[in-house]
N, C-alpha and C. Protein backbone atom coordinates (compact mmCIF):
# COMPACT_ATOMS: atom_id res chain seq x y z
N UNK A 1 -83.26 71.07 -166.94
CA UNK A 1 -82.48 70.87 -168.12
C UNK A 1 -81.70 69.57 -167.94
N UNK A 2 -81.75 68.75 -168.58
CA UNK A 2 -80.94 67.48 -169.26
C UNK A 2 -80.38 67.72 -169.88
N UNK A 3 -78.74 66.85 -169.02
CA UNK A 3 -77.73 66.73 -170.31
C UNK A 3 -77.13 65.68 -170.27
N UNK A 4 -77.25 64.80 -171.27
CA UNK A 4 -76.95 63.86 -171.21
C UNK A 4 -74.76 64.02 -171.12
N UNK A 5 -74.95 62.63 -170.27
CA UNK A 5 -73.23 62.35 -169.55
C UNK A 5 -72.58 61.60 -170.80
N UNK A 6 -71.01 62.00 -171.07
CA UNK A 6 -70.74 61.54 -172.42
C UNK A 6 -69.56 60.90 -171.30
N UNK A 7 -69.69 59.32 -171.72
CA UNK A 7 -67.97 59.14 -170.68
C UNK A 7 -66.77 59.28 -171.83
N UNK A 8 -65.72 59.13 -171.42
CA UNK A 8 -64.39 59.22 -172.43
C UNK A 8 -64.35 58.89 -173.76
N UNK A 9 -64.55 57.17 -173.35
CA UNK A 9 -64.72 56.53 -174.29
C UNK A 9 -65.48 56.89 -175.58
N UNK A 10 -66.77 57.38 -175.33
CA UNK A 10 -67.65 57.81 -176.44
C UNK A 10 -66.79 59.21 -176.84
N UNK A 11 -66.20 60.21 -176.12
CA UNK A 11 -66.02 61.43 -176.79
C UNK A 11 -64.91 60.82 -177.74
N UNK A 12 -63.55 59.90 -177.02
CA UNK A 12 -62.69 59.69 -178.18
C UNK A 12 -62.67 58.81 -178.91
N UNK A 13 -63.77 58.23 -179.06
CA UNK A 13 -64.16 57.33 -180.49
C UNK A 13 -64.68 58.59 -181.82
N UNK A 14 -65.32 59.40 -180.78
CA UNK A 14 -65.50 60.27 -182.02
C UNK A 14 -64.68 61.68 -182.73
N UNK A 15 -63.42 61.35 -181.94
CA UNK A 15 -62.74 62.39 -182.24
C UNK A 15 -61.52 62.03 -182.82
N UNK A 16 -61.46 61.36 -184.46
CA UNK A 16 -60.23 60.66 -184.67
C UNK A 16 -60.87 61.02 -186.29
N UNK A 17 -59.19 60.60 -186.79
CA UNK A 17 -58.52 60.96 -187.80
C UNK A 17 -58.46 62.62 -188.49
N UNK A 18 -58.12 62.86 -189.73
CA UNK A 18 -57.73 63.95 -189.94
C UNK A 18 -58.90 64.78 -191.00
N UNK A 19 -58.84 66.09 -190.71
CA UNK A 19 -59.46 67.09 -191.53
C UNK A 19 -59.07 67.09 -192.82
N UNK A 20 -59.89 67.63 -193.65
CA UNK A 20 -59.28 67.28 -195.42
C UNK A 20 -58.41 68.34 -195.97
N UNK A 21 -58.23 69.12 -195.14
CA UNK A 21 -56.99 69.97 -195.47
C UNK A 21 -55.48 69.57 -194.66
N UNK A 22 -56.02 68.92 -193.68
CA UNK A 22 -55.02 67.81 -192.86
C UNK A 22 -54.39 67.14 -194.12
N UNK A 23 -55.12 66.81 -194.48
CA UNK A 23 -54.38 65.51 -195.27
C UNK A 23 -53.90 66.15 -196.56
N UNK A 24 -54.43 67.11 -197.39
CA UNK A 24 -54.18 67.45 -198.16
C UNK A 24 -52.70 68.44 -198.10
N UNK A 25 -52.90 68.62 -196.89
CA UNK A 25 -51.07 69.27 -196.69
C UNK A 25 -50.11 68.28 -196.74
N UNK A 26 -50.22 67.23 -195.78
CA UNK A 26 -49.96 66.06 -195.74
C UNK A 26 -49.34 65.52 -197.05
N UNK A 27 -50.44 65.66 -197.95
CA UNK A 27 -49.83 64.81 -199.53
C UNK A 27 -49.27 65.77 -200.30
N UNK A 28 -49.34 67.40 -199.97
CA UNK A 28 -48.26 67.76 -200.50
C UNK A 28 -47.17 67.86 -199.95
N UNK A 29 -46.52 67.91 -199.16
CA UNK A 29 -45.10 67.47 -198.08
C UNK A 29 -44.61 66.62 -198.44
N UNK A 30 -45.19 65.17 -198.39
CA UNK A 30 -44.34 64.26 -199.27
C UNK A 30 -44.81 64.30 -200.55
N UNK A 31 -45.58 64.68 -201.10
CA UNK A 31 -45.44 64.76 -203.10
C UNK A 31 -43.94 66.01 -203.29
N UNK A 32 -43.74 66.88 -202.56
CA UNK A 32 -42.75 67.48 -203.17
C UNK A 32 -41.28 66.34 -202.96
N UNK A 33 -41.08 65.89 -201.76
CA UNK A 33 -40.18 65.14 -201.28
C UNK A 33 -40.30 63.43 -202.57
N UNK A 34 -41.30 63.27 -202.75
CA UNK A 34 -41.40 62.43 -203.64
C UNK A 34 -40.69 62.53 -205.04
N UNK A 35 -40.83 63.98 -205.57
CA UNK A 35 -40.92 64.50 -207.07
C UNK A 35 -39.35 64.77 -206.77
N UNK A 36 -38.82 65.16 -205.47
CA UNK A 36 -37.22 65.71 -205.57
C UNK A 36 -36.49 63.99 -205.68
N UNK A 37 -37.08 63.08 -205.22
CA UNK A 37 -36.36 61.92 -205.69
C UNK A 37 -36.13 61.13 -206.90
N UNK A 38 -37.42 61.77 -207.44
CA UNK A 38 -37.54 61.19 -209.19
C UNK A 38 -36.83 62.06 -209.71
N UNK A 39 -36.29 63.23 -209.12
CA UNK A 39 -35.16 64.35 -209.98
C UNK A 39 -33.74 64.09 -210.04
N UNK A 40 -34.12 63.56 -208.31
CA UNK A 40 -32.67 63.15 -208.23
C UNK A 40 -31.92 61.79 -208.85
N UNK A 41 -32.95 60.87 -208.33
CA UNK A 41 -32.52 59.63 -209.01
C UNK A 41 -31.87 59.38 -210.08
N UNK A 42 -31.97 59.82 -211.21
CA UNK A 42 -31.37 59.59 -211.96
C UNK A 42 -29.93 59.76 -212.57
N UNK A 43 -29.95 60.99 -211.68
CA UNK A 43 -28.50 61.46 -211.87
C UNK A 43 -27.78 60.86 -210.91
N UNK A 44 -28.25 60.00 -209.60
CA UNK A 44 -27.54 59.35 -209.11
C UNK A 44 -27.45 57.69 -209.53
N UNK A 45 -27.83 57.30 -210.36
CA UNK A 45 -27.88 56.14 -211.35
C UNK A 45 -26.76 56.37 -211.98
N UNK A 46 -26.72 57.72 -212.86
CA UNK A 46 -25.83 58.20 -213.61
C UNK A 46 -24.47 58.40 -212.74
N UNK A 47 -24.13 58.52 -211.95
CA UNK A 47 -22.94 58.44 -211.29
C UNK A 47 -22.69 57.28 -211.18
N UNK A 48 -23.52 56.12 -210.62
CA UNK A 48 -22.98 54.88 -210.42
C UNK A 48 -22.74 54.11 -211.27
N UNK A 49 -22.70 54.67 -212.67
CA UNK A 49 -22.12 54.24 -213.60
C UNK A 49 -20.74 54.46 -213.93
N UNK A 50 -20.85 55.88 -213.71
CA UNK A 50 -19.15 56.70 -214.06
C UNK A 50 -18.50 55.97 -213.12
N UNK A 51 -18.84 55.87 -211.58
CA UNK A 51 -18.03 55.30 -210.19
C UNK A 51 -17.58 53.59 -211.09
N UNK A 52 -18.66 52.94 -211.60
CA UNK A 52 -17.99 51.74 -212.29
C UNK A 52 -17.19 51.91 -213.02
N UNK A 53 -17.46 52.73 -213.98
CA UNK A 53 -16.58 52.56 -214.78
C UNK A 53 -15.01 53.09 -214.21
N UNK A 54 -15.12 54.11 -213.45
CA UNK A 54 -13.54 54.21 -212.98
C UNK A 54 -12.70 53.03 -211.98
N UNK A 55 -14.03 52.80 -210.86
CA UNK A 55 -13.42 51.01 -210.84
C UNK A 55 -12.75 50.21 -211.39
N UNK A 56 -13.96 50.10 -212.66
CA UNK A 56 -13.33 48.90 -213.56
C UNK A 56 -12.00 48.80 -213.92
N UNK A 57 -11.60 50.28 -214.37
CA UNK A 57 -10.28 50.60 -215.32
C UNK A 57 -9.45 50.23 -214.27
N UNK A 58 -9.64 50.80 -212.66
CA UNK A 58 -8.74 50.37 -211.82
C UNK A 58 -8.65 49.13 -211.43
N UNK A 59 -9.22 48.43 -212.03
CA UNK A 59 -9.27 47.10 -211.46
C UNK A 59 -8.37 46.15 -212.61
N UNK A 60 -8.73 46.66 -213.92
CA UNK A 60 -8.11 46.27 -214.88
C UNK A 60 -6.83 46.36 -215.33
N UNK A 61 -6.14 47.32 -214.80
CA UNK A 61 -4.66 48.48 -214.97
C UNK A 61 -3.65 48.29 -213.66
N UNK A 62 -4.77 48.07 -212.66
CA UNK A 62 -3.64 48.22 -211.49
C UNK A 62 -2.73 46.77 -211.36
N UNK A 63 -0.82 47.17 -211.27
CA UNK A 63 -0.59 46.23 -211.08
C UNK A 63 0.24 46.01 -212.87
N UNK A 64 -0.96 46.27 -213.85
CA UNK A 64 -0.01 46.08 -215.11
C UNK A 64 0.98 46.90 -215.53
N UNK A 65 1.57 47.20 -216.68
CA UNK A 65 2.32 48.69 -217.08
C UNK A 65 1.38 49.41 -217.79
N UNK A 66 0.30 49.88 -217.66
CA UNK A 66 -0.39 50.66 -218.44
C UNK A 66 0.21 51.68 -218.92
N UNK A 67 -0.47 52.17 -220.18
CA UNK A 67 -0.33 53.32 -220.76
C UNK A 67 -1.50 54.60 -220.70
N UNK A 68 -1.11 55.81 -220.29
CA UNK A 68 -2.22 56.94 -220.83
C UNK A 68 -3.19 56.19 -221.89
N UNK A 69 -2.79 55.87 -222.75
CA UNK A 69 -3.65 56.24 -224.11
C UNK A 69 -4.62 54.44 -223.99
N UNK A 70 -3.89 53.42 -223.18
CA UNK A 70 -4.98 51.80 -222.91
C UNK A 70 -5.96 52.15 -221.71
N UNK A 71 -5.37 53.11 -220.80
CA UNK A 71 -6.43 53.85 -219.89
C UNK A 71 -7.89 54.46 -220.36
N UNK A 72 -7.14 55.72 -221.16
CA UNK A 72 -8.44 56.73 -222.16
C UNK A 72 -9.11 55.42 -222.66
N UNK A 73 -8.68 54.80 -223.55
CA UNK A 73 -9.65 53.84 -224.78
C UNK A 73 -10.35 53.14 -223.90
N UNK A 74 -9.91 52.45 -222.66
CA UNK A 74 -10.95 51.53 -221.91
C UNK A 74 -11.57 52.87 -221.47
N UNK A 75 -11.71 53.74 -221.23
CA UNK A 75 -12.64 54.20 -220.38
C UNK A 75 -13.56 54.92 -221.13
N UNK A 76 -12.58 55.34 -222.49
CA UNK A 76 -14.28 55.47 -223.70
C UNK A 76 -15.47 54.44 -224.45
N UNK A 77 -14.76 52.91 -224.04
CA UNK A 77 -15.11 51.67 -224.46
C UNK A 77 -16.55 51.67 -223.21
N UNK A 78 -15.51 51.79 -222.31
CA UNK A 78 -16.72 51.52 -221.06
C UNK A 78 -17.91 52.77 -220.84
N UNK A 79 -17.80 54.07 -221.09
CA UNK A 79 -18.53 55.08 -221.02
C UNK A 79 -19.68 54.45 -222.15
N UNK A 80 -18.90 53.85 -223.59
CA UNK A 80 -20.39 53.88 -224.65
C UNK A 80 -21.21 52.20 -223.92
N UNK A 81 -20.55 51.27 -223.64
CA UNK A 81 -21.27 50.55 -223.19
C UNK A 81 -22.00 50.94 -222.26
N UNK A 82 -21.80 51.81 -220.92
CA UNK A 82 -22.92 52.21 -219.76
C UNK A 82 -23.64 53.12 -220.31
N UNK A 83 -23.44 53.79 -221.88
CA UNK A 83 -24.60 54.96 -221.97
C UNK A 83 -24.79 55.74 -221.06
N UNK A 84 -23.24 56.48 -220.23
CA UNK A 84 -23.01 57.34 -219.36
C UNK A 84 -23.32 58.60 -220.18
N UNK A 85 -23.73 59.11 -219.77
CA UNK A 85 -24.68 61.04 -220.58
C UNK A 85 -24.09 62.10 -220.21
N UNK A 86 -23.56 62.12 -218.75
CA UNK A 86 -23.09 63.21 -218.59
C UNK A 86 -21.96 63.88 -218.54
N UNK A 87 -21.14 62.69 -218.79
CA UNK A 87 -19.85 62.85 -218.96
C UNK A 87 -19.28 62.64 -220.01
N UNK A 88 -17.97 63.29 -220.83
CA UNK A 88 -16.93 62.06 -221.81
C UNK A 88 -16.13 61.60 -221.19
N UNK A 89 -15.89 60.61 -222.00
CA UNK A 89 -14.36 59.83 -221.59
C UNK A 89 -13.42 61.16 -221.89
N UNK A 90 -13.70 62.37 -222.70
CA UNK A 90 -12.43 63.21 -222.94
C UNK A 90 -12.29 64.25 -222.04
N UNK A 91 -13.45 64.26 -220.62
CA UNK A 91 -13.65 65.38 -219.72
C UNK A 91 -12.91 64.26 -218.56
N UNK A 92 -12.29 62.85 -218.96
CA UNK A 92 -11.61 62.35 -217.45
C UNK A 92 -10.66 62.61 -217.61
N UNK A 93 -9.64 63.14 -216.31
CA UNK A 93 -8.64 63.19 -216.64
C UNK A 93 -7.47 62.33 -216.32
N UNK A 94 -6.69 61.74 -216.90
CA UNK A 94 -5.22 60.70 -216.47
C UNK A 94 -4.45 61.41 -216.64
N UNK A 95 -3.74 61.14 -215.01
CA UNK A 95 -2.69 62.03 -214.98
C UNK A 95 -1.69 61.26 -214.27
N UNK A 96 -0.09 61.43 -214.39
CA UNK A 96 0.44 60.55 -213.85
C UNK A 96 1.09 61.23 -213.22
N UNK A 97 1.14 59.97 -211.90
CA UNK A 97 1.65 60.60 -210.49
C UNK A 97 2.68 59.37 -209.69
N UNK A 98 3.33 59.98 -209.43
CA UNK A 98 4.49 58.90 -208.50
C UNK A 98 4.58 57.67 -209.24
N UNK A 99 4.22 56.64 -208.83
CA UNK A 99 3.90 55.68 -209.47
C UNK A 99 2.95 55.20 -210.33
N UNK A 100 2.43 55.40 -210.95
CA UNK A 100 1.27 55.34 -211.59
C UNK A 100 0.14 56.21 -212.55
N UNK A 101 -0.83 56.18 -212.64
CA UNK A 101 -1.70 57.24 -213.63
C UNK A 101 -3.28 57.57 -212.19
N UNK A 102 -3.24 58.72 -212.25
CA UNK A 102 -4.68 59.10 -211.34
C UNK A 102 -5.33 59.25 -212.57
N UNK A 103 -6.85 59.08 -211.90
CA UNK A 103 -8.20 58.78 -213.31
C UNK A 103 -9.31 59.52 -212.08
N UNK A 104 -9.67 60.72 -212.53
CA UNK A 104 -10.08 61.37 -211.90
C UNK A 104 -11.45 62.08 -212.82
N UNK A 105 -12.29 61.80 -212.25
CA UNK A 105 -14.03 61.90 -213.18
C UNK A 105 -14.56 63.15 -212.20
N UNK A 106 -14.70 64.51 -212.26
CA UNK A 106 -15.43 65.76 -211.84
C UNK A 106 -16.16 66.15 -212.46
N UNK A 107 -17.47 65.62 -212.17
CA UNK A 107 -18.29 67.14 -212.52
C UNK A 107 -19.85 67.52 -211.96
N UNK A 108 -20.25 68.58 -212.71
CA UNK A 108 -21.50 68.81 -211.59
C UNK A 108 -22.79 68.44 -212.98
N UNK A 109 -24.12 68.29 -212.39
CA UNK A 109 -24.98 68.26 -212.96
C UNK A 109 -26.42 68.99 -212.20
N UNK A 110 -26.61 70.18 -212.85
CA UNK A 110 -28.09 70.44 -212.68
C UNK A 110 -29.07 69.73 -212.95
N UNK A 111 -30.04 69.67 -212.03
CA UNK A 111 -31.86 69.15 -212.84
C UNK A 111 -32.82 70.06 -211.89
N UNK A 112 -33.51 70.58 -212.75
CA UNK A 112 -34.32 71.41 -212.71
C UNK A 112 -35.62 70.91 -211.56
N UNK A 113 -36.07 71.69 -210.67
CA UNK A 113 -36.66 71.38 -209.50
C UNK A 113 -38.26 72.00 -210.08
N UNK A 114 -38.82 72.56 -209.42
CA UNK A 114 -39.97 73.17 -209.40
C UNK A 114 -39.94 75.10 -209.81
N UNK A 115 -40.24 75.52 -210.97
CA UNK A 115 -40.10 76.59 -211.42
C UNK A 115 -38.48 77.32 -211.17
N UNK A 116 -38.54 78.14 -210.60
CA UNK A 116 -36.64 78.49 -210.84
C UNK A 116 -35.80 77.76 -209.59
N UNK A 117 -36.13 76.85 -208.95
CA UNK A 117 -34.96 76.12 -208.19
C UNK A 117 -34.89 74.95 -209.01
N UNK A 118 -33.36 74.58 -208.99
CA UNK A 118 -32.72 73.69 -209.24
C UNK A 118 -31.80 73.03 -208.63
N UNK A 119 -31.90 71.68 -208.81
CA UNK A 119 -30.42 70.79 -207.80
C UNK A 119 -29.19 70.45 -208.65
N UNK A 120 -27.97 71.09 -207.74
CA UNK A 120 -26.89 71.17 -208.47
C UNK A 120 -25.81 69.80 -207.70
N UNK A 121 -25.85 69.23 -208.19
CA UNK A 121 -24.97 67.90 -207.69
C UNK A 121 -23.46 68.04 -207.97
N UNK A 122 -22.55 68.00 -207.59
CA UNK A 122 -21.27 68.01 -207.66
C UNK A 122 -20.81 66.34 -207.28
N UNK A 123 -19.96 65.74 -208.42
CA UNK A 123 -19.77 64.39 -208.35
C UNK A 123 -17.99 64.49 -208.26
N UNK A 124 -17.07 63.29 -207.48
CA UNK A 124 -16.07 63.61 -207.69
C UNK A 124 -15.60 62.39 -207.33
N UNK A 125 -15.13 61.43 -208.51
CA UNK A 125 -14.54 59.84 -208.33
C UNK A 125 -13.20 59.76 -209.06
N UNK A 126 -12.37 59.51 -207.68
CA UNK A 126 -10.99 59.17 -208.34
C UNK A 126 -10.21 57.89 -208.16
N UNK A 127 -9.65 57.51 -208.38
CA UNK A 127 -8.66 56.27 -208.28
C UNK A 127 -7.30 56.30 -209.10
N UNK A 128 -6.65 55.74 -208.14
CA UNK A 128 -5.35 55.39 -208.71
C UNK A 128 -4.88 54.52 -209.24
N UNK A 129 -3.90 54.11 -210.27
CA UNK A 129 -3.56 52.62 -211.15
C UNK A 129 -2.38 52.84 -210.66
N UNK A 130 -1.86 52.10 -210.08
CA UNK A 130 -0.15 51.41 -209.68
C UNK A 130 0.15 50.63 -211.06
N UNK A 131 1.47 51.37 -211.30
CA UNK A 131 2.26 50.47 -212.39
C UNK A 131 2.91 49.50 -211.66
């Protein structure tokens, strides 16, 4: 009986890459991880708008004598220009503290995941205006 001698080399040239269920697990692992970023994304777009806009106001106010009511209006001025969605300007709240007005933006946003899970984001941007 002959058998032919296989050295290394030949066995592991032929013993490479992956099975098609290999891979097909593979692309679903990251397709779910993929699809949770296109869920998420957006609502984190959507925050970095609200985070500007409470910036801005602080950037604009701090330092002057502001009022409650030049606070609210810039920050409903600035909400319709960013086409912020998930929030109103009438869910921020100004509140005044020691010196100044706190501008405080809370809230949460669901988006719907894959059949009954969902991601619940809790957002929470505050700043202070020194009179």
């Amino acid at each position: 009986m002959y058998v032919k001698s296989i050295n290394r080399a030949q066995f592991k040239r032929r013993q490479t890459g992956m099975t098609t269920l290999g891979v097909a697990i593979l692309v679903a692992f990251i397709g779910v991880f993929v699809f949770a970023g296109m869920r998420l994304a957006p609502i984190y777009l959507n925050y970095m708008k609200v985070s500007s806009v409470v910036s801005g106001v602080q950037k604009e106010f701090d330092g002057t004598n502001a009022t409650r009511t030049s606070i609210r209006s810039s920050i409903a001025s600035r909400f319709d220009i960013e086409s912020v969605s998930e929030i109103t300007a009438k869910e921020v709240k100004v509140t005044k503290v020691g010196s100044g007005y706190e501008v405080v933006a809370t809230y949460s946003h669901k988006a719907p995941f894959i059949s009954n899970i969902s991601f619940v984001v809790d957002f929470d941007k505050r700043a202070l205006i020194r009179r």
